[in-house]
C-alpha atoms as a PDB file:
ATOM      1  CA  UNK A   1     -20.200  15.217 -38.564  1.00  0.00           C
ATOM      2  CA  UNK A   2     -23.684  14.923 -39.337  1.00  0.00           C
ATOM      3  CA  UNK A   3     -26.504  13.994 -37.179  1.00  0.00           C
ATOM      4  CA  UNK A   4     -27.499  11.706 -40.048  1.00  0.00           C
ATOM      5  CA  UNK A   5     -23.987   9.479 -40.220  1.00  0.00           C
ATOM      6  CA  UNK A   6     -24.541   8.927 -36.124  1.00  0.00           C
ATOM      7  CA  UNK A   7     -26.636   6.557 -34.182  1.00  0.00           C
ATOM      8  CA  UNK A   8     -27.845   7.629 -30.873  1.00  0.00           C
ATOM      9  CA  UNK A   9     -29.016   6.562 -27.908  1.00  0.00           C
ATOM     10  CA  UNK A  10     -29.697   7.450 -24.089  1.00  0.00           C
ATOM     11  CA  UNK A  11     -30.170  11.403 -23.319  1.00  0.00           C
ATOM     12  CA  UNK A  12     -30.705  14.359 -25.600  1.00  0.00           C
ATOM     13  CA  UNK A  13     -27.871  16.657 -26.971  1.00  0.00           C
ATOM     14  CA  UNK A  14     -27.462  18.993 -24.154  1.00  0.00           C
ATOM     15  CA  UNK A  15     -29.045  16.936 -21.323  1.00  0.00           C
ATOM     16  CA  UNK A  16     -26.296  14.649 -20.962  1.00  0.00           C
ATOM     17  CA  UNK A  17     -24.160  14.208 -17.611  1.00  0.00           C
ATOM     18  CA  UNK A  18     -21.792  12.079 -20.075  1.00  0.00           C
ATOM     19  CA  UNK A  19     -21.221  11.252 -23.491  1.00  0.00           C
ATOM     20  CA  UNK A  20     -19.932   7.721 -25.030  1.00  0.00           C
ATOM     21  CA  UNK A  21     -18.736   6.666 -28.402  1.00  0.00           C
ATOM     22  CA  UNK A  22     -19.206   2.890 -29.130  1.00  0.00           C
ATOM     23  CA  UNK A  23     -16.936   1.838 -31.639  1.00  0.00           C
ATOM     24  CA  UNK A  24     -18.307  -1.861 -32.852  1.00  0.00           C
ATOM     25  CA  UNK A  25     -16.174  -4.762 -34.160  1.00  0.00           C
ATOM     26  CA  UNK A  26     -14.966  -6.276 -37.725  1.00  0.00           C
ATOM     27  CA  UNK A  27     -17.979  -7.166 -39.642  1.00  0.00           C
ATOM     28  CA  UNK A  28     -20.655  -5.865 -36.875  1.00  0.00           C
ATOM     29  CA  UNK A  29     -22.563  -2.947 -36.888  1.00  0.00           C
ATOM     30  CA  UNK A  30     -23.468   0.185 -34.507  1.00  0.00           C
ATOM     31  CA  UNK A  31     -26.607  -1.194 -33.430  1.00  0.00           C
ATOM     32  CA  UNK A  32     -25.100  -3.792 -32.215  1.00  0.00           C
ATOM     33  CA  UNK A  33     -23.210  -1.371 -29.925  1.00  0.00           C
ATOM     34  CA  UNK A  34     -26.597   0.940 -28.694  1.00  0.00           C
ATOM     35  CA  UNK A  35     -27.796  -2.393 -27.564  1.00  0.00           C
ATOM     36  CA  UNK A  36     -24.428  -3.016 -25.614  1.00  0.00           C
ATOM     37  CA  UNK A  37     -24.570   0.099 -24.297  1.00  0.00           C
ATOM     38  CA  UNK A  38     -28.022   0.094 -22.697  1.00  0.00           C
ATOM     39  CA  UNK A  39     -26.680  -3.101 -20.971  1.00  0.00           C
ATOM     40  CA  UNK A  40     -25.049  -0.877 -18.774  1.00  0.00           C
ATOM     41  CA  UNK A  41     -27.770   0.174 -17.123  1.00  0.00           C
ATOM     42  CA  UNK A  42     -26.245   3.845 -16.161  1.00  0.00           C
ATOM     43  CA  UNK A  43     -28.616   6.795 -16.837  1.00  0.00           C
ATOM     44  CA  UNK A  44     -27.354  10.727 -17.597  1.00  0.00           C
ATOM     45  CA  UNK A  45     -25.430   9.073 -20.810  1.00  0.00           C
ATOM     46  CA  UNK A  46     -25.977  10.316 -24.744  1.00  0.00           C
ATOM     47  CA  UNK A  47     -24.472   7.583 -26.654  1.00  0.00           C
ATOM     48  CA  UNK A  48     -23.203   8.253 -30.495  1.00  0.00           C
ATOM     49  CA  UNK A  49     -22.673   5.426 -32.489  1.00  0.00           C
ATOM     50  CA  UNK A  50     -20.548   5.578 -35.620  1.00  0.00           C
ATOM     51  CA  UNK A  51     -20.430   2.701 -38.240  1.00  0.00           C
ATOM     52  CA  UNK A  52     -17.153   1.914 -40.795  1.00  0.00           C
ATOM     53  CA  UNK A  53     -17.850   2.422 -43.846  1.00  0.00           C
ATOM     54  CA  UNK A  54     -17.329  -0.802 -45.139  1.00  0.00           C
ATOM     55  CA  UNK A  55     -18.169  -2.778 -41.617  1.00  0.00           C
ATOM     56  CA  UNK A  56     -14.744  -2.772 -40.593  1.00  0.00           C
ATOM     57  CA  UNK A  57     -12.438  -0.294 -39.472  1.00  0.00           C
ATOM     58  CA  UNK A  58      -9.493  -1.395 -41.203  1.00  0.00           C
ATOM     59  CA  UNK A  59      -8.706  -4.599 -43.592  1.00  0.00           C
ATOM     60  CA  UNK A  60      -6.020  -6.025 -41.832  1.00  0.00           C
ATOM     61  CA  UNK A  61      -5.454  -7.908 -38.651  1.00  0.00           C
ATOM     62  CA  UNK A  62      -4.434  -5.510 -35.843  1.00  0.00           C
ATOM     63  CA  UNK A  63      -0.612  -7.148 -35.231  1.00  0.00           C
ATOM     64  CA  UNK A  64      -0.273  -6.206 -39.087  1.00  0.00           C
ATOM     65  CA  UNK A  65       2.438  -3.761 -39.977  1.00  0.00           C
ATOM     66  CA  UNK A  66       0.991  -0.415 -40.131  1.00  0.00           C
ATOM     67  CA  UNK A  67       0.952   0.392 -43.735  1.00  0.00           C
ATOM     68  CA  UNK A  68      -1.605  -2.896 -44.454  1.00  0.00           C
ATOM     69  CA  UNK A  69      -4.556  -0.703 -42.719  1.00  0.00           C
ATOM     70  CA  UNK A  70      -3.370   2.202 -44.341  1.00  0.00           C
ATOM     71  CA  UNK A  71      -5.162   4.645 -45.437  1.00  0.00           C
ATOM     72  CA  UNK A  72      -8.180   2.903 -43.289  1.00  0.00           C
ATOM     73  CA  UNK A  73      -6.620   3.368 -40.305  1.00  0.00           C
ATOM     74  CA  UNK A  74      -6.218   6.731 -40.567  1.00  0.00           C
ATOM     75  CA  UNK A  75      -9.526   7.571 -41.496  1.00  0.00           C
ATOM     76  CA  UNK A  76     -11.059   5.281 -38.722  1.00  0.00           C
ATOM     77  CA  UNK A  77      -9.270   7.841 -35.913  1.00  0.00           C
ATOM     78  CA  UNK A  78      -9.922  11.011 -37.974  1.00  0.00           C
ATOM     79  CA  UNK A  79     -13.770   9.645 -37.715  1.00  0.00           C
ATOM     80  CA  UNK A  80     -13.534   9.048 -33.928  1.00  0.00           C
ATOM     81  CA  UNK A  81     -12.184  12.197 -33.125  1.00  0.00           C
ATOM     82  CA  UNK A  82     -15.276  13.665 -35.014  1.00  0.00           C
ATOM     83  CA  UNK A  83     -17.325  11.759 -33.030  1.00  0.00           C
ATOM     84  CA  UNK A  84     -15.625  12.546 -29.929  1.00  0.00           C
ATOM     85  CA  UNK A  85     -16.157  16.319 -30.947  1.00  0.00           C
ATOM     86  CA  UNK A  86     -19.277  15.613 -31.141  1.00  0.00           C
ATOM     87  CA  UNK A  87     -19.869  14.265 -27.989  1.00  0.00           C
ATOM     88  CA  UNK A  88     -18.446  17.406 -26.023  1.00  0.00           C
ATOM     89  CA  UNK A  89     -21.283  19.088 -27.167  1.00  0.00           C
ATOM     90  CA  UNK A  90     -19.574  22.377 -28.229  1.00  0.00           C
ATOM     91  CA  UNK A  91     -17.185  22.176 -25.317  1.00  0.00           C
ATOM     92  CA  UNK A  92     -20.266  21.802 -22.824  1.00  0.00           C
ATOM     93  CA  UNK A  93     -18.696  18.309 -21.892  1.00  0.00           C
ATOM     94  CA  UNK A  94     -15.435  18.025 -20.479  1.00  0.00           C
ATOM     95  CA  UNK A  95     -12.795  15.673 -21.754  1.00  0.00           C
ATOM     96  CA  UNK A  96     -13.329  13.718 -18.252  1.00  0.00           C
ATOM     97  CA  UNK A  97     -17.190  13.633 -18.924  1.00  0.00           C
ATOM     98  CA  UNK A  98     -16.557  11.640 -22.353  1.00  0.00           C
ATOM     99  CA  UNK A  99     -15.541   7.511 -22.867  1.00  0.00           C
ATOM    100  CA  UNK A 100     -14.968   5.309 -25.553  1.00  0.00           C
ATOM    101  CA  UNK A 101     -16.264   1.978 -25.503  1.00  0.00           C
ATOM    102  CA  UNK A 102     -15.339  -0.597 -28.282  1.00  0.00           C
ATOM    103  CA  UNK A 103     -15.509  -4.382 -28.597  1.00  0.00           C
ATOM    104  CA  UNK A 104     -12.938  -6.215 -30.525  1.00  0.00           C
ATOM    105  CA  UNK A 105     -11.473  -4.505 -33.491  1.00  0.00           C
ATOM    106  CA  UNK A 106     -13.457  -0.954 -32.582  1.00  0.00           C
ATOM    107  CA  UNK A 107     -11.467  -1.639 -29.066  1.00  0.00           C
ATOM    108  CA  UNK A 108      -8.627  -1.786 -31.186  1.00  0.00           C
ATOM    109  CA  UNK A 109      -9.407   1.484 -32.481  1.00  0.00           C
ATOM    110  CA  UNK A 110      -9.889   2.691 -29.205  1.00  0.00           C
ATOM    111  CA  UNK A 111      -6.500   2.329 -28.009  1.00  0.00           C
ATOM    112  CA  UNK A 112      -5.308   4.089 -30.995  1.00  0.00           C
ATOM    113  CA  UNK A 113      -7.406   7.180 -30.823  1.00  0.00           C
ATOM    114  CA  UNK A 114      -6.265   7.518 -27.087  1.00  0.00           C
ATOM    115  CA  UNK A 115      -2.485   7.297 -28.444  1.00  0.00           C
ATOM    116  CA  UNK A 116      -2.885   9.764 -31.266  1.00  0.00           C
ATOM    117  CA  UNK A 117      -5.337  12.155 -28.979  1.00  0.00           C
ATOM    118  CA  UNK A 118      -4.725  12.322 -25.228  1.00  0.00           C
ATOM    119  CA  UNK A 119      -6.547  14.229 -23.183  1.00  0.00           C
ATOM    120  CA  UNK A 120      -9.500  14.223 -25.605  1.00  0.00           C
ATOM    121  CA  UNK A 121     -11.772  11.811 -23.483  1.00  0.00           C
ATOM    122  CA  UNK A 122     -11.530  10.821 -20.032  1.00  0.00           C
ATOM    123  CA  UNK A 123     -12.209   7.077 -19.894  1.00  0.00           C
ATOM    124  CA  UNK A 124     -11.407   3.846 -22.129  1.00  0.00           C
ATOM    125  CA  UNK A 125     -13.357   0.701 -22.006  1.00  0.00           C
ATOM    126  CA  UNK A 126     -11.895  -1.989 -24.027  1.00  0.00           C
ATOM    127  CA  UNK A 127     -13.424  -4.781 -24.246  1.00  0.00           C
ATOM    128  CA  UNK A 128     -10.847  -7.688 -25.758  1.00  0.00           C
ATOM    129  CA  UNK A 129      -8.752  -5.024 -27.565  1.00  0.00           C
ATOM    130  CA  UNK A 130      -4.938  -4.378 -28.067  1.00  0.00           C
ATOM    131  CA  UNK A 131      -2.329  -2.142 -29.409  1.00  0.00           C
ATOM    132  CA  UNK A 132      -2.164  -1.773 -33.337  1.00  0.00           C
ATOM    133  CA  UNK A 133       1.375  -2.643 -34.603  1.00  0.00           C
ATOM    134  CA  UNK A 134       3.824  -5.637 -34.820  1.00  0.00           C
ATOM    135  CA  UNK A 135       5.161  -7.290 -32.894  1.00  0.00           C
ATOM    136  CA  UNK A 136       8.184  -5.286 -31.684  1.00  0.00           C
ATOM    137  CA  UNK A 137       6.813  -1.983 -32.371  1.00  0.00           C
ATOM    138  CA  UNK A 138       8.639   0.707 -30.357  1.00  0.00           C
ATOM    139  CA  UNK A 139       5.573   2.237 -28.563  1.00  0.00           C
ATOM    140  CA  UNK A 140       6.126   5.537 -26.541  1.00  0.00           C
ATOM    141  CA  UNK A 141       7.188   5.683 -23.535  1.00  0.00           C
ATOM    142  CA  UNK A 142       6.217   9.325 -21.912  1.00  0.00           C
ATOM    143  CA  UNK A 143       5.190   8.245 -18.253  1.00  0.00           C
ATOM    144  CA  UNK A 144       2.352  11.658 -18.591  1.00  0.00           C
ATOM    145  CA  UNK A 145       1.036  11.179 -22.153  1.00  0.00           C
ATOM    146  CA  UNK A 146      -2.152   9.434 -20.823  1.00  0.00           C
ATOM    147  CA  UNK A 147      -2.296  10.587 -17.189  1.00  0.00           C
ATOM    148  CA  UNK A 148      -5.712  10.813 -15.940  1.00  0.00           C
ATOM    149  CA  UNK A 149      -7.082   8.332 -18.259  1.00  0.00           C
ATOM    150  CA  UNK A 150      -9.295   5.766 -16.530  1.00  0.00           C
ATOM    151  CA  UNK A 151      -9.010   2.699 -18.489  1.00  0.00           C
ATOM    152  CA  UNK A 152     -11.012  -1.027 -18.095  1.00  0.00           C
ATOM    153  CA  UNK A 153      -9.133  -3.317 -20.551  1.00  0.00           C
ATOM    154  CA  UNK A 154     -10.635  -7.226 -20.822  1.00  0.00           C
ATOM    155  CA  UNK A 155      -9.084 -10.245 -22.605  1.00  0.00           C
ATOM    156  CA  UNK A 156      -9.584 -13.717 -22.384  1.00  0.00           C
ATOM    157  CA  UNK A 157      -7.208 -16.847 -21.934  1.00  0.00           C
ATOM    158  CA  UNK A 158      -8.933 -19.021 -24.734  1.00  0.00           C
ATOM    159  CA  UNK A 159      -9.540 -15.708 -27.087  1.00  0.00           C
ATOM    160  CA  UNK A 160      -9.100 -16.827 -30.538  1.00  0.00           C
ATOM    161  CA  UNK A 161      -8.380 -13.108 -31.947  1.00  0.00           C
ATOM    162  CA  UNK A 162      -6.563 -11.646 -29.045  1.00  0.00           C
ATOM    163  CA  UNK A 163      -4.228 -13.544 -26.874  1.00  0.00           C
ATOM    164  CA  UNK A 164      -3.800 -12.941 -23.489  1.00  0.00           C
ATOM    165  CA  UNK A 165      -0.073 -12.026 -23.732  1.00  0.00           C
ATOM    166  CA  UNK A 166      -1.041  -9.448 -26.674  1.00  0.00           C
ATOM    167  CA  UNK A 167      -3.750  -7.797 -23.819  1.00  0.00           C
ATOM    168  CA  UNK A 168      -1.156  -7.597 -20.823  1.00  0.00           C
ATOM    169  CA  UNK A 169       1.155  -6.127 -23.007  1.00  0.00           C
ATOM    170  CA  UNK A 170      -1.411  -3.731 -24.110  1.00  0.00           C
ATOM    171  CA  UNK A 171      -2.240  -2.766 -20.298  1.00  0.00           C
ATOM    172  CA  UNK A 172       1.488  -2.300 -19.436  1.00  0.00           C
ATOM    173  CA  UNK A 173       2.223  -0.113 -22.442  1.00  0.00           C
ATOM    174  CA  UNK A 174      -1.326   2.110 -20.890  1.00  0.00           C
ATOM    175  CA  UNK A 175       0.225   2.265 -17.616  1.00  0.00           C
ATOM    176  CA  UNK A 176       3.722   2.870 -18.516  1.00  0.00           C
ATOM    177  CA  UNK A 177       1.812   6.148 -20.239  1.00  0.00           C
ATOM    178  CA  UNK A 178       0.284   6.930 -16.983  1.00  0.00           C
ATOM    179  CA  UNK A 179      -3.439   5.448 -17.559  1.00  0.00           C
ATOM    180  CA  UNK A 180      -5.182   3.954 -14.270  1.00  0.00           C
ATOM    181  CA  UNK A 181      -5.418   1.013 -15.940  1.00  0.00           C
ATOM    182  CA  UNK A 182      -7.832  -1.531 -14.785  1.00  0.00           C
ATOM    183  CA  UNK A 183      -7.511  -5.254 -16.526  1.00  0.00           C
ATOM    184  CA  UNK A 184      -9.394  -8.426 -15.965  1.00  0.00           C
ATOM    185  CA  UNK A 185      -8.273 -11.991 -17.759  1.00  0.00           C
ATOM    186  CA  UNK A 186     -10.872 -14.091 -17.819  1.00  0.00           C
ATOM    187  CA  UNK A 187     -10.672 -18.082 -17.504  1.00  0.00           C
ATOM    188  CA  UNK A 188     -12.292 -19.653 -20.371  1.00  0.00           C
ATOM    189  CA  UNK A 189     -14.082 -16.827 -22.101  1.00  0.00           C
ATOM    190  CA  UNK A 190     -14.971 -16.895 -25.781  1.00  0.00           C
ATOM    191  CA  UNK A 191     -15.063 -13.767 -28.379  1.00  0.00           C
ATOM    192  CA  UNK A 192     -17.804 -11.730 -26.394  1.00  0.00           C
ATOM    193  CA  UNK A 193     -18.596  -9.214 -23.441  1.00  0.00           C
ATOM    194  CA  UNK A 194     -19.736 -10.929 -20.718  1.00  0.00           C
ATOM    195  CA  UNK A 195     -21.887 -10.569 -17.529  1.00  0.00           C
ATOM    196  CA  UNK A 196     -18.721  -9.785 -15.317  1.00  0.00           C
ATOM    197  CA  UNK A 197     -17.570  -7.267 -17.827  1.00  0.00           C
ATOM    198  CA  UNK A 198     -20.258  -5.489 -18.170  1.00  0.00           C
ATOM    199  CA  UNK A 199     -20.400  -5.143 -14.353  1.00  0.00           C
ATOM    200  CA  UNK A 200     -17.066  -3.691 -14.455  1.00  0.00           C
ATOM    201  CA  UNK A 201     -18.213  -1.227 -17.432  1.00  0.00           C
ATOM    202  CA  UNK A 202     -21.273  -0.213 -14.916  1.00  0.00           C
ATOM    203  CA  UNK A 203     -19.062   0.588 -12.001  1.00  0.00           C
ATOM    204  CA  UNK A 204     -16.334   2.851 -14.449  1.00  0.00           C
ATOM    205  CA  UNK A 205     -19.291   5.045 -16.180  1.00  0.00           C
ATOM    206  CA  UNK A 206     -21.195   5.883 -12.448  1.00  0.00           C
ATOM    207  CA  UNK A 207     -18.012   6.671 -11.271  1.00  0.00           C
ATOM    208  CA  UNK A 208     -17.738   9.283 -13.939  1.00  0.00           C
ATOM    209  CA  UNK A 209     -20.806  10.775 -13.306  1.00  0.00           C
ATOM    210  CA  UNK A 210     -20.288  14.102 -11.745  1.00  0.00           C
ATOM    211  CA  UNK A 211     -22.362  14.571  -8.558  1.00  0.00           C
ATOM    212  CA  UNK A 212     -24.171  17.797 -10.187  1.00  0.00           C
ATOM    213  CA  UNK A 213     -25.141  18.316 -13.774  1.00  0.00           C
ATOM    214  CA  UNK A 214     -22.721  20.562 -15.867  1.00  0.00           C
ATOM    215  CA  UNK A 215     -23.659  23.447 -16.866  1.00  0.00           C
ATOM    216  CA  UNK A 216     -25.945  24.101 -20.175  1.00  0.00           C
ATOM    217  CA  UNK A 217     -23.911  25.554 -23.248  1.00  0.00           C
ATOM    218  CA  UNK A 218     -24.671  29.073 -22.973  1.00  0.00           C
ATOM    219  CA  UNK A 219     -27.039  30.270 -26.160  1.00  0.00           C
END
């Protein structure tokens, strides 16, 4: 991917303790996401910020049946895992040094990537996301696809686009995979990351700090 199609933020390529992809919602942009992101308040980071193409990641709502965000869909995760590439820096970043933070529909995507690529980053934060699929979908049910996956998944009881039966179902499909899965409901809040989330957001990413720097990518 080039440098060009990414927005970053936070340390320089190769100075990073971690790396984070911020996927942004339907209809918002990546900016939107750096400015997230430095909400945080957690230094050592390099943030890279990818944008949809045509400011959404796919057309559809996410409960669709599959083929209605086709080929989108697909090309949103083959995207991410560029990005994600990216982010390990030439292998100089471990899996378990790299998350994915998205809000809404990029949260969405989230949970997708980490279904079609374990093992490829090392923490999830989803910020009022869900599964993509119907209703019914037969999801898989290995109890070590995602082990070692920290995830922080955050829904509302009042959220217009994601209910909070469609987000607990979401966590216990994570768990069932073998995620740590983390999940907070929250009483009466509307279609946004709040103060309490990003708290939680604060407390994953220090965690995943490592207590000495990695190495540098030999030259």
């Amino acid at each position: 991917m080039s440098p060009g199609s990414l927005l970053e933020s936070g340390r320089p390529r190769g100075k990073a303790l971690l790396a984070g992809v911020l996927l942004h919602g339907r209809d918002r942009t990546r900016e939107d996401k750096v400015v997230l992101a430095s909400s945080f308040g957690v230094d050592g980071i390099r943030w890279l910020a990818p944008a949809a193409d045509t400011g959404s990641w796919y057309p559809g709502r996410f409960f669709e049946p599959r083929a209605v965000n086709e080929p989108f869909l697909s090309q949103a995760i083959e995207k991410c895992d560029r990005v994600v590439a990216e982010a390990s820096e030439d292998g100089r970043l471990r899996p378990e040094r790299i998350a994915i933070v998205g809000f809404s529909q990029g949260a969405c995507l989230a949970v997708e990537y980490a279904l079609q690529h374990p093992n490829r980053c090392g923490a999830l934060i989803v910020f009022t996301g869900a599964l993509i699929g119907p209703p019914g979908h037969a999801w898989p049910s290995s109890p070590k696809k995602l082990a070692g996956l920290r995830v922080l998944l955050t829904g509302s009881d009042v959220d217009e686009w994601i209910t909070e039966e469609q987000t607990r179902e979401t966590a216990r499909v994570l768990a069932d995979l073998g995620a740590d899965v983390r999940l907070r409901i929250y009483s009466g809040r509307p279609h946004i990351v709040g103060p309490a989330e990003l708290a939680e957001a604060r407390e994953m990413l220090t965690a995943l700090l490592p207590e000495s720097p990695p190495p540098a990518h030999p030259r």
